[in-house]
C-alpha atoms as a PDB file:
ATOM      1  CA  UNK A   1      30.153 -59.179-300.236  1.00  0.00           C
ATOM      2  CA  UNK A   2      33.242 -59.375-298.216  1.00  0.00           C
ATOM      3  CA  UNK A   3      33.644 -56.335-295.125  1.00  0.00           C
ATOM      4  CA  UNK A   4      36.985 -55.461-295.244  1.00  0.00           C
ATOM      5  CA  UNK A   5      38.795 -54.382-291.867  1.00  0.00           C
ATOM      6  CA  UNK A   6      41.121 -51.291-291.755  1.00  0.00           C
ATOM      7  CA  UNK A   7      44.364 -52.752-291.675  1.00  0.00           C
ATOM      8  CA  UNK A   8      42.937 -55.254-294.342  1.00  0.00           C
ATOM      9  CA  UNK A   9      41.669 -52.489-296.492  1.00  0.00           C
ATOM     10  CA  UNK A  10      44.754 -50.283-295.959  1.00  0.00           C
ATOM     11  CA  UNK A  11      46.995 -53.517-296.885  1.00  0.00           C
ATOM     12  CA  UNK A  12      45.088 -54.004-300.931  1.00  0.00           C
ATOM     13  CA  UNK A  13      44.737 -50.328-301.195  1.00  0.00           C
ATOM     14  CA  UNK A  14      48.524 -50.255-300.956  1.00  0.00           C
ATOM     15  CA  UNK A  15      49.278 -52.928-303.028  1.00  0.00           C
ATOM     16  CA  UNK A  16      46.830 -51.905-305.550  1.00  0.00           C
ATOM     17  CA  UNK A  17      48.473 -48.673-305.521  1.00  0.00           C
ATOM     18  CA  UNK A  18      52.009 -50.109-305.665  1.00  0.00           C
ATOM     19  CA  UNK A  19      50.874 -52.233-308.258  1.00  0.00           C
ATOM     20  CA  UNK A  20      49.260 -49.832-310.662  1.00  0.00           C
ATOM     21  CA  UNK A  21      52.365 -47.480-310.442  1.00  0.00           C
ATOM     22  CA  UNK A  22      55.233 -50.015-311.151  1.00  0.00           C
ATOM     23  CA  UNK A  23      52.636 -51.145-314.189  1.00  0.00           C
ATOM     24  CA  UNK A  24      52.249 -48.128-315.801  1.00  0.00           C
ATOM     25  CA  UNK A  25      55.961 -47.132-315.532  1.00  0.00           C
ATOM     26  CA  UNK A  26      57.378 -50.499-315.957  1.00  0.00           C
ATOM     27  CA  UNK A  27      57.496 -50.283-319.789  1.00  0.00           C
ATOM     28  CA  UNK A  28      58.892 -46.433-319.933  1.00  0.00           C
ATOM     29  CA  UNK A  29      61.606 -46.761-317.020  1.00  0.00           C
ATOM     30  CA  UNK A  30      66.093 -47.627-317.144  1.00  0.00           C
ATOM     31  CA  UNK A  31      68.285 -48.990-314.251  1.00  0.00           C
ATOM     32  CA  UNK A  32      71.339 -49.008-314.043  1.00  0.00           C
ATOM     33  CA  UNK A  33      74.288 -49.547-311.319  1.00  0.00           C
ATOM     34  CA  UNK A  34      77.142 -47.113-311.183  1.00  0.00           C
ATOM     35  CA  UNK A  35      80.823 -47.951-308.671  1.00  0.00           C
ATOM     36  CA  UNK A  36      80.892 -44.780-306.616  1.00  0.00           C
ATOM     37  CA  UNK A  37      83.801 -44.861-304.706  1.00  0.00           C
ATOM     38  CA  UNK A  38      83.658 -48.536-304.568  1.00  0.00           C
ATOM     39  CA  UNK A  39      79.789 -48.780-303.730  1.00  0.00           C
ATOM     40  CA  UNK A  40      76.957 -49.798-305.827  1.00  0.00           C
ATOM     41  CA  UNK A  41      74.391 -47.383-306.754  1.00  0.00           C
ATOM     42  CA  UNK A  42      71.781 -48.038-308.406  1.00  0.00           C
ATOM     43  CA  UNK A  43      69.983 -45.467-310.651  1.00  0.00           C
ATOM     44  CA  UNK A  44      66.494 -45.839-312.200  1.00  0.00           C
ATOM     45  CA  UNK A  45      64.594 -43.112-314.737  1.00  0.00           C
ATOM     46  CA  UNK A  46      60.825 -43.533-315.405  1.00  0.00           C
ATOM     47  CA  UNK A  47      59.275 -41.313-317.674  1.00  0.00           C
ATOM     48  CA  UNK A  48      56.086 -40.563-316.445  1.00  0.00           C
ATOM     49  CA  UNK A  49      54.993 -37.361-319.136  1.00  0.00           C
ATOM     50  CA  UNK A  50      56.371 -36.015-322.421  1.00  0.00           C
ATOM     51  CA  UNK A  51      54.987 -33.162-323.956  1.00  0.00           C
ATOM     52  CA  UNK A  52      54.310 -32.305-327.944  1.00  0.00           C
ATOM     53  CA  UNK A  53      56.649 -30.139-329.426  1.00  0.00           C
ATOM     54  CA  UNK A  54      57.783 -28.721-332.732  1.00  0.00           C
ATOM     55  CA  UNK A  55      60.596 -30.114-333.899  1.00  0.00           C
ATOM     56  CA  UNK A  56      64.155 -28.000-332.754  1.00  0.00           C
ATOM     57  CA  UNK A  57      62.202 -26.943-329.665  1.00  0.00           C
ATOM     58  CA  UNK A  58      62.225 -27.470-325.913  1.00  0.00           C
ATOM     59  CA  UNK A  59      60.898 -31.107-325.353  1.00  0.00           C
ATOM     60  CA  UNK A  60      59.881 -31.398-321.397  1.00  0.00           C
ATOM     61  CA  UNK A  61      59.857 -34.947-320.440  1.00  0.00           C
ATOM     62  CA  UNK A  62      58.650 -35.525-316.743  1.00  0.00           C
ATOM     63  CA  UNK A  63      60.758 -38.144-315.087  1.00  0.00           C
ATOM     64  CA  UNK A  64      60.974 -40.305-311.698  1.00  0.00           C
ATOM     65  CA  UNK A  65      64.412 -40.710-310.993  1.00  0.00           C
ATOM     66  CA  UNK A  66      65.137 -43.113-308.195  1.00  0.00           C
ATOM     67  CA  UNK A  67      69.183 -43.487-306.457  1.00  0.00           C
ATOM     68  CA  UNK A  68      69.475 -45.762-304.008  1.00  0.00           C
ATOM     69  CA  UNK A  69      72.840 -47.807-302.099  1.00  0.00           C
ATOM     70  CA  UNK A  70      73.280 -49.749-299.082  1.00  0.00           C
ATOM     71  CA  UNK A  71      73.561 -46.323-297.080  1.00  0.00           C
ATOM     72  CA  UNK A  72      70.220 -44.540-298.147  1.00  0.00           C
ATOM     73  CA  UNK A  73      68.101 -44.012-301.305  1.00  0.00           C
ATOM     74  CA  UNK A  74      65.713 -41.337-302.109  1.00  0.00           C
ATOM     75  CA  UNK A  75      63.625 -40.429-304.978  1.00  0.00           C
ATOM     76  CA  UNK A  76      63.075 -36.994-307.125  1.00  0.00           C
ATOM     77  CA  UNK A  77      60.581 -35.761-309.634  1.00  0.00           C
ATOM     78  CA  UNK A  78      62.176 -33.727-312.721  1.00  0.00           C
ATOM     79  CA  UNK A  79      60.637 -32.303-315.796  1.00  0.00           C
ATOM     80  CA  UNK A  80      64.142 -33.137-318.520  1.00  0.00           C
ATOM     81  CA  UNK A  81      64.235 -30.344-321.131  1.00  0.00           C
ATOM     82  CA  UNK A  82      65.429 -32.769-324.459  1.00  0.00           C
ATOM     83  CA  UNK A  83      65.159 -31.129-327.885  1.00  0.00           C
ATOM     84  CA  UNK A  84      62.119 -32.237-329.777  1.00  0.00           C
ATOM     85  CA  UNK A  85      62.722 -34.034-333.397  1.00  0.00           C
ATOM     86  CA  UNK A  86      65.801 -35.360-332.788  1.00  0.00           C
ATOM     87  CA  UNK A  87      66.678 -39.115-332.582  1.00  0.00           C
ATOM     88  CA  UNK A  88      69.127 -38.561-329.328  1.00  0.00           C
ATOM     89  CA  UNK A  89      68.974 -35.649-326.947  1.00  0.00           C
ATOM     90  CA  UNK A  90      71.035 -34.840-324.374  1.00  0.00           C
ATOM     91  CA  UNK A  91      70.771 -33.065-320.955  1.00  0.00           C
ATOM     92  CA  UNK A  92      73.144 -32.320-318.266  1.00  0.00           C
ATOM     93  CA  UNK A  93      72.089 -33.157-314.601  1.00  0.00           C
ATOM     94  CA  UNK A  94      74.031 -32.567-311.132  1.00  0.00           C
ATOM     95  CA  UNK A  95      73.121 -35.029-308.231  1.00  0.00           C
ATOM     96  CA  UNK A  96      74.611 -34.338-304.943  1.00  0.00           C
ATOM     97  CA  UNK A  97      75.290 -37.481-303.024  1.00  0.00           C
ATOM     98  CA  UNK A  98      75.012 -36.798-299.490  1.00  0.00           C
ATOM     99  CA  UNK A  99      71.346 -38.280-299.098  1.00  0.00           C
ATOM    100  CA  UNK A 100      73.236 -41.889-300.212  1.00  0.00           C
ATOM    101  CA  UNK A 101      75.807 -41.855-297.311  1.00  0.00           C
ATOM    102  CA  UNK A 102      78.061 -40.521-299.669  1.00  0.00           C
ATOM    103  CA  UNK A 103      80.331 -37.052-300.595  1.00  0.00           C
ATOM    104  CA  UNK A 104      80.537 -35.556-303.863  1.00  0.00           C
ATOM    105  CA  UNK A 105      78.345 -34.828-306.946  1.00  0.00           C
ATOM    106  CA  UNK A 106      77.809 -36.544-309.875  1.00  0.00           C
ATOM    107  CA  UNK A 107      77.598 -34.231-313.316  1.00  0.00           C
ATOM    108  CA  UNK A 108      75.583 -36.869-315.574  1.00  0.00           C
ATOM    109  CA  UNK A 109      74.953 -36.278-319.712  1.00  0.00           C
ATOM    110  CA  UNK A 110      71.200 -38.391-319.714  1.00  0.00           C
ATOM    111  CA  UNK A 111      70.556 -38.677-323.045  1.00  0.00           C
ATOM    112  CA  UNK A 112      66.325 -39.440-324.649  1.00  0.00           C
ATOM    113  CA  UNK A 113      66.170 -42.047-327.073  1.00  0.00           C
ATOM    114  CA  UNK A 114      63.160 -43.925-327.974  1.00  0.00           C
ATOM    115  CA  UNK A 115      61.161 -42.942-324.857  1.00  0.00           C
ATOM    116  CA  UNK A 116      63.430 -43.570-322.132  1.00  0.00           C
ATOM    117  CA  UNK A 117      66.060 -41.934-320.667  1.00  0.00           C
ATOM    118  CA  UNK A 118      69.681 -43.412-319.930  1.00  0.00           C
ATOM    119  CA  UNK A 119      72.923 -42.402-318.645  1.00  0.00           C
ATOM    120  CA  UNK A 120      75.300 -42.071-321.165  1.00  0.00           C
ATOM    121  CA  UNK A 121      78.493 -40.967-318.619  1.00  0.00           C
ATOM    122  CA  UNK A 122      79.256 -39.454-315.256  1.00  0.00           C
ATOM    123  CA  UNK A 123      81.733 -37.667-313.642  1.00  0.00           C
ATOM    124  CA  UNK A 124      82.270 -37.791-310.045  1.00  0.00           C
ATOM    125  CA  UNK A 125      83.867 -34.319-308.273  1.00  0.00           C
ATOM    126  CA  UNK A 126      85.517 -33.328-307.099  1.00  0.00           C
ATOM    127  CA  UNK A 127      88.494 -34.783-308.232  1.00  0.00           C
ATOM    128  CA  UNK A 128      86.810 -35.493-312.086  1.00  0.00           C
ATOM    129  CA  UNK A 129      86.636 -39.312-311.462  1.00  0.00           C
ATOM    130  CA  UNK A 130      85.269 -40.779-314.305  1.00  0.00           C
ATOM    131  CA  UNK A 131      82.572 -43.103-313.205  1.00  0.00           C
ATOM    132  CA  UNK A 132      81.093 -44.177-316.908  1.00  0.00           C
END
Protein backbone atom coordinates (compact mmCIF):
# COMPACT_ATOMS: atom_id res chain seq x y z
CA UNK A 1 0.00 0.00 0.00
CA UNK A 2 1.09 3.37 -1.05
CA UNK A 3 1.41 6.31 2.15
CA UNK A 4 0.16 9.21 0.74
CA UNK A 5 1.69 12.70 1.90
CA UNK A 6 -0.60 15.71 2.71
CA UNK A 7 -0.20 17.79 -0.15
CA UNK A 8 -0.36 14.44 -2.19
CA UNK A 9 -3.50 13.37 -0.50
CA UNK A 10 -5.06 16.87 -0.56
CA UNK A 11 -4.10 17.03 -4.49
CA UNK A 12 -6.49 13.35 -5.48
CA UNK A 13 -8.96 14.26 -2.87
CA UNK A 14 -9.51 17.41 -4.93
CA UNK A 15 -9.51 16.02 -8.10
CA UNK A 16 -11.61 13.20 -7.08
CA UNK A 17 -13.94 15.68 -5.81
CA UNK A 18 -13.77 17.89 -8.92
CA UNK A 19 -14.17 14.95 -10.85
CA UNK A 20 -17.21 13.35 -9.31
CA UNK A 21 -19.09 16.77 -9.42
CA UNK A 22 -18.53 17.78 -13.14
CA UNK A 23 -19.63 13.81 -13.73
CA UNK A 24 -22.69 13.80 -12.14
CA UNK A 25 -23.79 17.23 -13.51
CA UNK A 26 -22.23 16.93 -16.82
CA UNK A 27 -25.27 15.21 -18.42
CA UNK A 28 -28.07 17.63 -16.67
CA UNK A 29 -26.16 21.10 -17.20
CA UNK A 30 -26.51 24.28 -20.46
CA UNK A 31 -23.86 26.95 -21.41
CA UNK A 32 -24.25 29.47 -23.11
CA UNK A 33 -22.39 32.95 -24.01
CA UNK A 34 -24.34 36.15 -23.95
CA UNK A 35 -22.59 40.01 -25.57
CA UNK A 36 -23.06 42.22 -22.54
CA UNK A 37 -22.10 45.43 -23.46
CA UNK A 38 -19.64 44.07 -25.83
CA UNK A 39 -18.16 41.33 -23.37
CA UNK A 40 -18.58 37.68 -23.34
CA UNK A 41 -20.35 36.06 -20.59
CA UNK A 42 -20.70 32.95 -20.24
CA UNK A 43 -23.70 31.34 -18.41
CA UNK A 44 -24.00 27.68 -17.31
CA UNK A 45 -27.29 25.90 -15.45
CA UNK A 46 -26.85 22.44 -13.83
CA UNK A 47 -29.69 20.89 -12.40
CA UNK A 48 -28.66 19.24 -9.49
CA UNK A 49 -32.52 18.20 -7.83
CA UNK A 50 -36.09 18.16 -9.16
CA UNK A 51 -38.81 17.33 -7.07
CA UNK A 52 -42.23 15.13 -7.83
CA UNK A 53 -45.14 17.04 -8.36
CA UNK A 54 -48.73 16.81 -9.50
CA UNK A 55 -49.23 17.96 -12.61
CA UNK A 56 -50.35 22.11 -12.74
CA UNK A 57 -48.34 22.47 -9.52
CA UNK A 58 -45.19 24.14 -8.25
CA UNK A 59 -42.23 22.06 -9.72
CA UNK A 60 -38.88 23.10 -7.60
CA UNK A 61 -35.91 22.28 -9.59
CA UNK A 62 -32.54 22.94 -7.67
CA UNK A 63 -30.02 24.48 -9.96
CA UNK A 64 -26.14 25.55 -10.08
CA UNK A 65 -25.97 28.47 -12.06
CA UNK A 66 -22.47 29.56 -12.90
CA UNK A 67 -21.66 33.49 -14.76
CA UNK A 68 -18.43 34.11 -15.41
CA UNK A 69 -16.30 36.98 -17.94
CA UNK A 70 -12.88 38.12 -18.21
CA UNK A 71 -13.60 40.56 -15.15
CA UNK A 72 -14.93 38.03 -12.45
CA UNK A 73 -17.26 34.98 -12.23
CA UNK A 74 -19.13 33.66 -9.36
CA UNK A 75 -21.48 30.92 -8.78
CA UNK A 76 -25.18 30.66 -7.04
CA UNK A 77 -27.40 27.89 -5.84
CA UNK A 78 -31.30 28.36 -6.73
CA UNK A 79 -34.23 26.14 -6.21
CA UNK A 80 -36.38 27.27 -10.01
CA UNK A 81 -40.14 27.06 -9.30
CA UNK A 82 -41.31 25.49 -13.11
CA UNK A 83 -44.88 24.18 -13.33
CA UNK A 84 -45.05 20.44 -13.14
CA UNK A 85 -46.74 18.48 -16.31
CA UNK A 86 -46.00 20.75 -18.75
CA UNK A 87 -43.62 20.19 -21.74
CA UNK A 88 -41.97 23.93 -21.36
CA UNK A 89 -42.00 26.04 -18.24
CA UNK A 90 -40.95 29.23 -17.76
CA UNK A 91 -39.45 31.34 -14.90
CA UNK A 92 -38.33 34.82 -14.60
CA UNK A 93 -34.86 35.49 -12.95
CA UNK A 94 -32.97 38.95 -12.16
CA UNK A 95 -29.07 38.78 -12.04
CA UNK A 96 -27.30 41.83 -11.00
CA UNK A 97 -23.99 42.18 -12.71
CA UNK A 98 -21.71 43.95 -10.53
CA UNK A 99 -19.82 40.70 -9.24
CA UNK A 100 -18.71 40.35 -13.30
CA UNK A 101 -17.01 43.83 -13.50
CA UNK A 102 -20.03 44.93 -14.94
CA UNK A 103 -23.34 47.52 -14.29
CA UNK A 104 -26.78 46.61 -14.82
CA UNK A 105 -29.17 43.62 -14.39
CA UNK A 106 -30.18 41.13 -16.54
CA UNK A 107 -34.20 40.10 -16.34
CA UNK A 108 -33.86 36.44 -17.95
CA UNK A 109 -37.23 34.11 -18.99
CA UNK A 110 -35.22 30.38 -18.25
CA UNK A 111 -37.43 28.12 -19.53
CA UNK A 112 -37.39 23.71 -18.28
CA UNK A 113 -37.53 21.45 -21.04
CA UNK A 114 -36.47 17.95 -20.96
CA UNK A 115 -34.39 18.25 -17.76
CA UNK A 116 -32.35 21.17 -18.32
CA UNK A 117 -32.76 24.56 -18.09
CA UNK A 118 -31.92 27.26 -20.89
CA UNK A 119 -32.18 30.83 -21.53
CA UNK A 120 -34.71 31.59 -23.79
CA UNK A 121 -34.08 35.77 -23.79
CA UNK A 122 -32.64 38.58 -21.73
CA UNK A 123 -33.01 41.98 -21.24
CA UNK A 124 -30.32 44.13 -20.07
CA UNK A 125 -31.48 47.52 -17.85
CA UNK A 126 -31.53 49.76 -17.62
CA UNK A 127 -31.99 51.04 -20.85
CA UNK A 128 -34.13 47.55 -22.04
CA UNK A 129 -31.21 46.34 -24.27
CA UNK A 130 -32.17 43.33 -25.72
CA UNK A 131 -29.38 40.90 -25.26
CA UNK A 132 -31.22 37.52 -26.75
Amino acid sequence: MTKLNGPAFLALALALSATGTAGAQGGRCTRETLAVKGLPVTVSYCVSAEASAAAGHDLPVAVTENYSTSRGSFSQQSTLQFIAGETVSRVIEDVALAKLGLEGTLHLTLVYRGGLVRIESALLTPGAITIK
